[in-house]
C-alpha atoms as a PDB file:
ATOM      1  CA  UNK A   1      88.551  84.682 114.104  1.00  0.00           C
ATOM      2  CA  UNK A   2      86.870  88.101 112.348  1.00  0.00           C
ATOM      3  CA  UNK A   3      90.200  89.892 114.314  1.00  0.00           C
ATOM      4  CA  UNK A   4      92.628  87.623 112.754  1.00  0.00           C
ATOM      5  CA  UNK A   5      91.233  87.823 109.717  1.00  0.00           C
ATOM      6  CA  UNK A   6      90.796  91.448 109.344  1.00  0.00           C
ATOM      7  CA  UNK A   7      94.557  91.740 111.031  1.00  0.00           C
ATOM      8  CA  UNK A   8      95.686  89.717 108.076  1.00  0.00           C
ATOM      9  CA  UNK A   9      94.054  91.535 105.339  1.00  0.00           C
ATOM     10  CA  UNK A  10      95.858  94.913 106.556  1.00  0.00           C
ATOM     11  CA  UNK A  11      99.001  93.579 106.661  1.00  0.00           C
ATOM     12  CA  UNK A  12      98.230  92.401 103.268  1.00  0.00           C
ATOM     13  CA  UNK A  13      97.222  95.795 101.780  1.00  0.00           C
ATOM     14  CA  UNK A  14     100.130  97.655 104.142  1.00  0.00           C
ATOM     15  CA  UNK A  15     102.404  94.502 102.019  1.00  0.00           C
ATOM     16  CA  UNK A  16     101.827  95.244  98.442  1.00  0.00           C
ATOM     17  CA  UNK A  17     100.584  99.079  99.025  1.00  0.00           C
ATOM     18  CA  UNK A  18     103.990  99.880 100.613  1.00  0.00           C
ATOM     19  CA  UNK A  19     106.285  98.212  98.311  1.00  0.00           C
ATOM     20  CA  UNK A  20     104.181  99.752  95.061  1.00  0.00           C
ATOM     21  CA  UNK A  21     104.599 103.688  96.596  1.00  0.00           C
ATOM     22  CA  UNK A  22     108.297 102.459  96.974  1.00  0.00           C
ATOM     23  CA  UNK A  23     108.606 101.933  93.242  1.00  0.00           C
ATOM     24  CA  UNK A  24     106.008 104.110  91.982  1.00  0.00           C
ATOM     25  CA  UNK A  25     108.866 107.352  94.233  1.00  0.00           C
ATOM     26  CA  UNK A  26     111.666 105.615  92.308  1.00  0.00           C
ATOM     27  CA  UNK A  27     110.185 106.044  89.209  1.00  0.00           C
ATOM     28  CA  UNK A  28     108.629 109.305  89.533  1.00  0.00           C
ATOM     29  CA  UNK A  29     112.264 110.072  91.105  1.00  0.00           C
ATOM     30  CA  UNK A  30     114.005 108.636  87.889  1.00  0.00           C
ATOM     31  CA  UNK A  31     111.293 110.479  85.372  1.00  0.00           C
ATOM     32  CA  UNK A  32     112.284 113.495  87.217  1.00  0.00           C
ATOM     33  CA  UNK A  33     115.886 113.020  86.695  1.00  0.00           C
ATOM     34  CA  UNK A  34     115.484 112.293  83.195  1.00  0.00           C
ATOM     35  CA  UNK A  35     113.518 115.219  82.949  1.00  0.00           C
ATOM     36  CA  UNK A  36     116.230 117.664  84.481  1.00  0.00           C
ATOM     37  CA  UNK A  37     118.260 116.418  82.005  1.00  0.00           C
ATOM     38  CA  UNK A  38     116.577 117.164  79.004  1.00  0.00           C
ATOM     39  CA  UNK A  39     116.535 120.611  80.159  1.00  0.00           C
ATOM     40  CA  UNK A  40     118.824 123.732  78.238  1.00  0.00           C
ATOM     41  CA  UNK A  41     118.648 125.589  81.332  1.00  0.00           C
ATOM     42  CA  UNK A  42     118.017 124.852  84.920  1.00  0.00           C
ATOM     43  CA  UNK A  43     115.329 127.667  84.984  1.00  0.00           C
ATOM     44  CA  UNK A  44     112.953 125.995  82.150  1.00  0.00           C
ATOM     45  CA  UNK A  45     110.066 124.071  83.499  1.00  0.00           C
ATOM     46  CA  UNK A  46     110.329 120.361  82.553  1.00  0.00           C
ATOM     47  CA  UNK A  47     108.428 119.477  79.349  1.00  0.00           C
ATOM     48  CA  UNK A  48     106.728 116.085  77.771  1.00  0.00           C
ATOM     49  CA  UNK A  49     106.738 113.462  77.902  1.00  0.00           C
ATOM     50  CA  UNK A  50     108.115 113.635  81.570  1.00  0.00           C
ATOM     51  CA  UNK A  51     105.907 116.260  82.598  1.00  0.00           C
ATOM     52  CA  UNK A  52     102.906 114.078  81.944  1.00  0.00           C
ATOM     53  CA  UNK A  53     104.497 111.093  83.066  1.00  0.00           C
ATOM     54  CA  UNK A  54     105.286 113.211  86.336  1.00  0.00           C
ATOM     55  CA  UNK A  55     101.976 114.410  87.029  1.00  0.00           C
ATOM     56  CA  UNK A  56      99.964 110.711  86.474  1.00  0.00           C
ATOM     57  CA  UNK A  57     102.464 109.250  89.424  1.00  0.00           C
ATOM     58  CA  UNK A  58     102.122 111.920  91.470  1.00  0.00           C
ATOM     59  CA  UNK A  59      98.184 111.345  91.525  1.00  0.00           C
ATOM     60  CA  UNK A  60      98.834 107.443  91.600  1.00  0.00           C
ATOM     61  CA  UNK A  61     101.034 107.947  94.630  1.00  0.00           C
ATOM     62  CA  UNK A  62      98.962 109.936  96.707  1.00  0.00           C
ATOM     63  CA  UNK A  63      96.603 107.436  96.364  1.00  0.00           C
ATOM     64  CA  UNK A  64      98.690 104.591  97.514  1.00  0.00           C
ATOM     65  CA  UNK A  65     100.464 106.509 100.599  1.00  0.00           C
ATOM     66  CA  UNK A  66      96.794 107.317 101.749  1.00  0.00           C
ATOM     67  CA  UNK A  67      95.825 103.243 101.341  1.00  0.00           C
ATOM     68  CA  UNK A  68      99.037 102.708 103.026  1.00  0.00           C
ATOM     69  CA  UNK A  69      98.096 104.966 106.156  1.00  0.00           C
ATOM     70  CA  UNK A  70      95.159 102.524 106.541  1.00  0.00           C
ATOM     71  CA  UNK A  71      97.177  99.600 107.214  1.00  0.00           C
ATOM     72  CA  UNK A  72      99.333 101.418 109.761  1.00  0.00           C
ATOM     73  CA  UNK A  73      96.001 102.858 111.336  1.00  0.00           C
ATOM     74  CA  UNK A  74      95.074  99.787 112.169  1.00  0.00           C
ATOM     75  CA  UNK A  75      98.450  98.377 113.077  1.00  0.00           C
ATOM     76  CA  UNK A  76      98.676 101.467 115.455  1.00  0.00           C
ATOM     77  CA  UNK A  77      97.989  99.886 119.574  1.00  0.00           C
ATOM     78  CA  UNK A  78      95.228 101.154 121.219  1.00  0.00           C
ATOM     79  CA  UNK A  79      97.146 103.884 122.665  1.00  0.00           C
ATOM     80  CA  UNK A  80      98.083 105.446 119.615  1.00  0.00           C
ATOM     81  CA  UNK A  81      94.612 105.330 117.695  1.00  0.00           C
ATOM     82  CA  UNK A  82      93.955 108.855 117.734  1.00  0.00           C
ATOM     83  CA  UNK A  83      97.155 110.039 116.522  1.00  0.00           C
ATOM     84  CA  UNK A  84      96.961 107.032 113.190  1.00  0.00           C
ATOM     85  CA  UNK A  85      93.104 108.519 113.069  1.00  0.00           C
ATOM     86  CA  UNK A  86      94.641 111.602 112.512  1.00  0.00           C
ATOM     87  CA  UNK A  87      98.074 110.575 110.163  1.00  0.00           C
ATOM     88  CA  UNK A  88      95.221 108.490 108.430  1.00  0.00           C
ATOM     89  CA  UNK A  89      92.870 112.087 107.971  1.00  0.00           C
ATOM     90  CA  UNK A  90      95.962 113.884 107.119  1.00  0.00           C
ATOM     91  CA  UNK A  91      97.044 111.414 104.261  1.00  0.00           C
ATOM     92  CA  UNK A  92      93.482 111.846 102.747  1.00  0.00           C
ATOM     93  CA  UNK A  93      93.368 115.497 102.633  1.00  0.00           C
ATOM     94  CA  UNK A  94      96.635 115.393 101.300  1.00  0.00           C
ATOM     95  CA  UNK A  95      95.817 112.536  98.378  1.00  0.00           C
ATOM     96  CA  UNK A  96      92.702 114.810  97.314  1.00  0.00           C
ATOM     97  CA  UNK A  97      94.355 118.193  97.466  1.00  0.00           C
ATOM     98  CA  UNK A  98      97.364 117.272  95.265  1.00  0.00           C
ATOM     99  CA  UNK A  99      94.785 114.672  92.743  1.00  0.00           C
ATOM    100  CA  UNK A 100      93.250 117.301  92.271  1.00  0.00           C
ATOM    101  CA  UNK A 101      95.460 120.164  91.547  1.00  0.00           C
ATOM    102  CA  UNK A 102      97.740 117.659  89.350  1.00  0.00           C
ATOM    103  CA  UNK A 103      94.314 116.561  87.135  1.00  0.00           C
ATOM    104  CA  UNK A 104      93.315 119.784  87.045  1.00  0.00           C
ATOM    105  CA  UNK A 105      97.049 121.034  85.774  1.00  0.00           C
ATOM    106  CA  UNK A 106      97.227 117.919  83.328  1.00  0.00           C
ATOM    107  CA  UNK A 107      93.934 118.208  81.849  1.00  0.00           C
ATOM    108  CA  UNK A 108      93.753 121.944  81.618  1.00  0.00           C
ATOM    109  CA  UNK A 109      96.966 121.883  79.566  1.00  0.00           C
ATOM    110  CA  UNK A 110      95.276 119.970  77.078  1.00  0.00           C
ATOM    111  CA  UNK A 111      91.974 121.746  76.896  1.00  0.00           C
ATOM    112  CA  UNK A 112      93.199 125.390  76.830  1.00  0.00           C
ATOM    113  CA  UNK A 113      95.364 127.323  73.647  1.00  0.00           C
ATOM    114  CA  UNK A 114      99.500 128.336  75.044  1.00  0.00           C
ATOM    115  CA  UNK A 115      98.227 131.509  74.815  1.00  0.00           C
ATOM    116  CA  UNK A 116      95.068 130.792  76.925  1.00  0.00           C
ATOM    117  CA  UNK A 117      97.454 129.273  79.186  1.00  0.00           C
ATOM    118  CA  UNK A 118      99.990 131.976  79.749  1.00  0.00           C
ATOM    119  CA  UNK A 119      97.158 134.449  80.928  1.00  0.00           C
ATOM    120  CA  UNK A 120      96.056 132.056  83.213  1.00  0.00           C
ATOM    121  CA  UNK A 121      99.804 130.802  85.161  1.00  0.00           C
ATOM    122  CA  UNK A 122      98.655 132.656  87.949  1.00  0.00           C
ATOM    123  CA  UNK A 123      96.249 129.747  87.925  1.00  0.00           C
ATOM    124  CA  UNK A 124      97.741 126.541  86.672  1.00  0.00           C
ATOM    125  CA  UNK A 125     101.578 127.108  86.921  1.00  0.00           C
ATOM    126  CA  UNK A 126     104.080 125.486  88.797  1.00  0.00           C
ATOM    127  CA  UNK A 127     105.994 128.724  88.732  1.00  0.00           C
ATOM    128  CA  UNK A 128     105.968 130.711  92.048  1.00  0.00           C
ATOM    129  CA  UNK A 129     103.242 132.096  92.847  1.00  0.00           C
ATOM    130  CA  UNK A 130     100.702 130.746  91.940  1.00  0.00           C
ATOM    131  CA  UNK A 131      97.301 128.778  93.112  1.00  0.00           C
ATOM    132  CA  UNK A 132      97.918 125.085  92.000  1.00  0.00           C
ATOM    133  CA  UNK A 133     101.829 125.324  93.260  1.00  0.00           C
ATOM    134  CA  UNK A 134     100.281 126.966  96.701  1.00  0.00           C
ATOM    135  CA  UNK A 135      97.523 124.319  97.184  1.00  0.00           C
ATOM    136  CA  UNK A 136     100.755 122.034  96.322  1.00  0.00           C
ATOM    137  CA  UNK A 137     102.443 123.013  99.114  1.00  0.00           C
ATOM    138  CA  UNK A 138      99.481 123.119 101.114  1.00  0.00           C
ATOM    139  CA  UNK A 139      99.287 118.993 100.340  1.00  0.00           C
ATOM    140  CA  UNK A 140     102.693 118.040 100.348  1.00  0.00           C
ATOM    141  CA  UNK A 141     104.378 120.400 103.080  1.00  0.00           C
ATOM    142  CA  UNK A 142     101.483 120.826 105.632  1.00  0.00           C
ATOM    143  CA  UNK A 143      99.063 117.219 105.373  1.00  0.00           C
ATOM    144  CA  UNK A 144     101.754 115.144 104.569  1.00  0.00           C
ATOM    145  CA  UNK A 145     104.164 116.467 107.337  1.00  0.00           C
ATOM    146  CA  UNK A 146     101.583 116.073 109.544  1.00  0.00           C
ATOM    147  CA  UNK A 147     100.898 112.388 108.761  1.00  0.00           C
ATOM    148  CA  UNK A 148     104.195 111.351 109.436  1.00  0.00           C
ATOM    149  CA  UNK A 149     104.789 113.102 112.256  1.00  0.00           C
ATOM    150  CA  UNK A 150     101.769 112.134 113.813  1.00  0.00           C
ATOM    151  CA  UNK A 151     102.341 108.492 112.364  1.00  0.00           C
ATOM    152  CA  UNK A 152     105.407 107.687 113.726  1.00  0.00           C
ATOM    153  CA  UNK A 153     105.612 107.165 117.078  1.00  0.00           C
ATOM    154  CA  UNK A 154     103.272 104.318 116.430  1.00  0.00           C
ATOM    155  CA  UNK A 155     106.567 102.145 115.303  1.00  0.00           C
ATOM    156  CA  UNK A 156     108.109 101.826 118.683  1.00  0.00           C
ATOM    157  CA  UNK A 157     108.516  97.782 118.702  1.00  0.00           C
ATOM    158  CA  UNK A 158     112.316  96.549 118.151  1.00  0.00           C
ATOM    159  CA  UNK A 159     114.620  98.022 115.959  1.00  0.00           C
ATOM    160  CA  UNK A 160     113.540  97.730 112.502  1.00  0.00           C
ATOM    161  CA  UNK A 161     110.217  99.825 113.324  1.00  0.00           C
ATOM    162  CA  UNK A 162     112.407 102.664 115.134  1.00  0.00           C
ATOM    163  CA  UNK A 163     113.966 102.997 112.034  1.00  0.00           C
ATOM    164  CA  UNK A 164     111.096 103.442 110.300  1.00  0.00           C
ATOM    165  CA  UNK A 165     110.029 106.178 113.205  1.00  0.00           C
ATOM    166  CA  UNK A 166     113.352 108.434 112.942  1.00  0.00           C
ATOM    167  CA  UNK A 167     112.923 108.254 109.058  1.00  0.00           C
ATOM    168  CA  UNK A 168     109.362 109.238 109.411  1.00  0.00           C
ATOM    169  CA  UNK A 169     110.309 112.400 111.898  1.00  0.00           C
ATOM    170  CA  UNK A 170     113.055 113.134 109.575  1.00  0.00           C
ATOM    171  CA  UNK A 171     110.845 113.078 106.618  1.00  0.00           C
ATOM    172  CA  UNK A 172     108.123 115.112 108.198  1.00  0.00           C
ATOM    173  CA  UNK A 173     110.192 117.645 109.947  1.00  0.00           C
ATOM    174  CA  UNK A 174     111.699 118.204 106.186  1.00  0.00           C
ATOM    175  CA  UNK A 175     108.639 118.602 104.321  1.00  0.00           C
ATOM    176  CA  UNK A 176     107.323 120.732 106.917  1.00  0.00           C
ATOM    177  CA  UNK A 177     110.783 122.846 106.307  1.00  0.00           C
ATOM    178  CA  UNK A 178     109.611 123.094 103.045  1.00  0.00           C
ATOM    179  CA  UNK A 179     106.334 125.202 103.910  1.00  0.00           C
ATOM    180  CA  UNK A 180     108.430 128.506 104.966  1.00  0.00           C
ATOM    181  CA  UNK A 181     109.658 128.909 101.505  1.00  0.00           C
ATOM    182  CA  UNK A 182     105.709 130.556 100.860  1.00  0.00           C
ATOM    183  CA  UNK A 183     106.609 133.370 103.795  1.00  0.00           C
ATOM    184  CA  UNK A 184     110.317 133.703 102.417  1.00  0.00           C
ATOM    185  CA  UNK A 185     108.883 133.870  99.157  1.00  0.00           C
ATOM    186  CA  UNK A 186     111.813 131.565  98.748  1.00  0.00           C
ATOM    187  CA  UNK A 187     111.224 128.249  96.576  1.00  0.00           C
ATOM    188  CA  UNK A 188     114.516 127.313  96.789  1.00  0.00           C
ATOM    189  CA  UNK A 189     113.988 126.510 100.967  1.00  0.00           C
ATOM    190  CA  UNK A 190     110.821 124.722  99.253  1.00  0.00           C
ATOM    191  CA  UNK A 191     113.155 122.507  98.035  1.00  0.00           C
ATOM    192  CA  UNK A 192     113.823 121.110 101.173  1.00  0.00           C
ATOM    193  CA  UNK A 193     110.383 119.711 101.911  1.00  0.00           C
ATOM    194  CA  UNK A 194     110.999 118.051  98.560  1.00  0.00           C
ATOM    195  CA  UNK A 195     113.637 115.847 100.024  1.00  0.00           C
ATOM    196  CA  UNK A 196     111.386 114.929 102.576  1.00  0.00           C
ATOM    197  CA  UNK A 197     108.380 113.750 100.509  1.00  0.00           C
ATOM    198  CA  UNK A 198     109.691 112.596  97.370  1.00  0.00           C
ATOM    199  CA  UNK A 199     113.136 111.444  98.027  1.00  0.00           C
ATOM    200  CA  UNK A 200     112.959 110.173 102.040  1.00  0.00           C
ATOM    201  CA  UNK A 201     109.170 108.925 102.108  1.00  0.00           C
ATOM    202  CA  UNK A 202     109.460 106.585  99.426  1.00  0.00           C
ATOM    203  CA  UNK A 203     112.148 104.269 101.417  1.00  0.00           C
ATOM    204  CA  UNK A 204     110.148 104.423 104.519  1.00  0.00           C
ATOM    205  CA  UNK A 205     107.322 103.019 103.268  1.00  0.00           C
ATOM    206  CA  UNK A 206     109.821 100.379 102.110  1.00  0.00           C
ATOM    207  CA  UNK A 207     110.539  99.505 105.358  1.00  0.00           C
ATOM    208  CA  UNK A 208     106.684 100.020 106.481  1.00  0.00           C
ATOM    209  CA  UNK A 209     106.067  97.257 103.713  1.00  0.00           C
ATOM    210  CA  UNK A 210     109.192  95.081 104.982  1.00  0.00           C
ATOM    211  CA  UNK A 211     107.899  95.363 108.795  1.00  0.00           C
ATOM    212  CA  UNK A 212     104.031  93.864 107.979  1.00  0.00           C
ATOM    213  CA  UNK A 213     106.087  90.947 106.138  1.00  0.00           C
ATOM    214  CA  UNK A 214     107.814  90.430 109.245  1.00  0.00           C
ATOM    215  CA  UNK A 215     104.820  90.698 111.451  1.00  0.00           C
ATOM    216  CA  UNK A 216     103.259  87.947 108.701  1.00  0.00           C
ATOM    217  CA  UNK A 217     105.785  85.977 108.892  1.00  0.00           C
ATOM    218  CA  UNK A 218     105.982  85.834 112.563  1.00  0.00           C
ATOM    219  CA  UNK A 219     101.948  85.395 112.926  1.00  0.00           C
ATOM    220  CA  UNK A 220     102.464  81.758 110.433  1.00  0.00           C
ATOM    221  CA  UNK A 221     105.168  80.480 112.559  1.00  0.00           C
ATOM    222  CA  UNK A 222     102.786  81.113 115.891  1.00  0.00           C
ATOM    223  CA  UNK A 223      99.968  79.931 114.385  1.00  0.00           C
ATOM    224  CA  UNK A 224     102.334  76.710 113.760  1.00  0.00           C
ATOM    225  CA  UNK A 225     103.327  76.702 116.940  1.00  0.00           C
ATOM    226  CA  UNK A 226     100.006  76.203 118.131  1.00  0.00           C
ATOM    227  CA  UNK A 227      98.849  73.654 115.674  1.00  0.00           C
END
């Protein structure tokens, strides 16, 4: 009974968890747009309100994907514990690294004169190079590559959940892409990894959060079955 019970609260929390980081990307995905737009030139950093907006879901986010990763930990089969132990790990470091460095960038903003700032965008920019944008990468293109990679081979049952494991490889082998634009000195290559976090991710955990509805679903009509 304490088995059932605890198998039915994850698939809960992987239910609603899932589907929020789903529409928590689009927005952030939608503010970003937006943001692009209001731009003169393509080489201006995006300004507020989106930048604000921007930074606030990305913390949110990380928090959810790394709540997320502990519903598929323990939907992982005993074979595959280690590796969700480790996509779990992964997703942690990752939600603290870029929480932090995004608080840190929004609240420092605040706190600190334009000219304060500019002295200091070795620090706090998102303009390459610098140490938030490198711990950034660190976050996004190293952890949260290696959560998904590691991740998903534990979706190997029927066909919905090996979709869900080619979008995870494809999502993790881009966002890993991403890290070689710090050796190229190349942000543009960067760019990929960004496809793989921000605009891939976001549907698999769609289909992460569509999959524990299914496994619901089918666990009511067996427990039916029995009664």
């Amino acid at each position: 009974m304490l088995i059932e019970d605890a198998n039915k609260v994850y698939i809960n929390i992987g239910k609603i968890t899932c589907w929020i980081t789903f529409s928590f990307g689009l927005v952030y995905l939608f503010i970003t747009f937006l943001g692009f737009l209001s731009l003169s030139s393509p080489e201006e950093p995006i300004g507020d309100p989106y930048f604000t907006i921007m930074e606030l879901l990305a913390i949110i986010i990380a928090l959810l994907m790394a709540i997320s990763m502990i519903a598929v930990h323990y939907h992982a089969s005993a074979k595959y514990k280690l590796q969700s132990l480790f996509a779990l790990c992964s997703m942690f470091v990752m939600a603290g690294i870029t929480s932090s460095v995004h608080f840190v960038v929004l609240t420092m903003s605040y706190q600190l004169e334009t000219t304060t700032m500019d002295d200091l965008t070795l620090l706090f920019s998102f303009k390459w190079p610098s140490v938030v944008y490198t711990l950034d990468i660190l976050a996004w293109d190293w952890f949260f590559s290696l959560s998904f990679l590691f991740a998903a081979p534990i979706f190997n049952n029927g066909k919905m959940e090996k979709t869900i494991r080619a979008l995870m490889l494809i999502s993790g082998v881009l966002s890993l892409i991403g890290i070689l634009g710090v050796p190229f000195n190349d942000m543009q290559i960067r760019n990929i990894g960004i496809i793989g976090y921000a605009v891939i991710a976001p549907f698999v955990f769609l289909l992460i959060g569509i999959n524990f509805s299914r496994i619901d679903r089918n666990k009511k009509t067996n427990a039916q079955h029995r009664v």
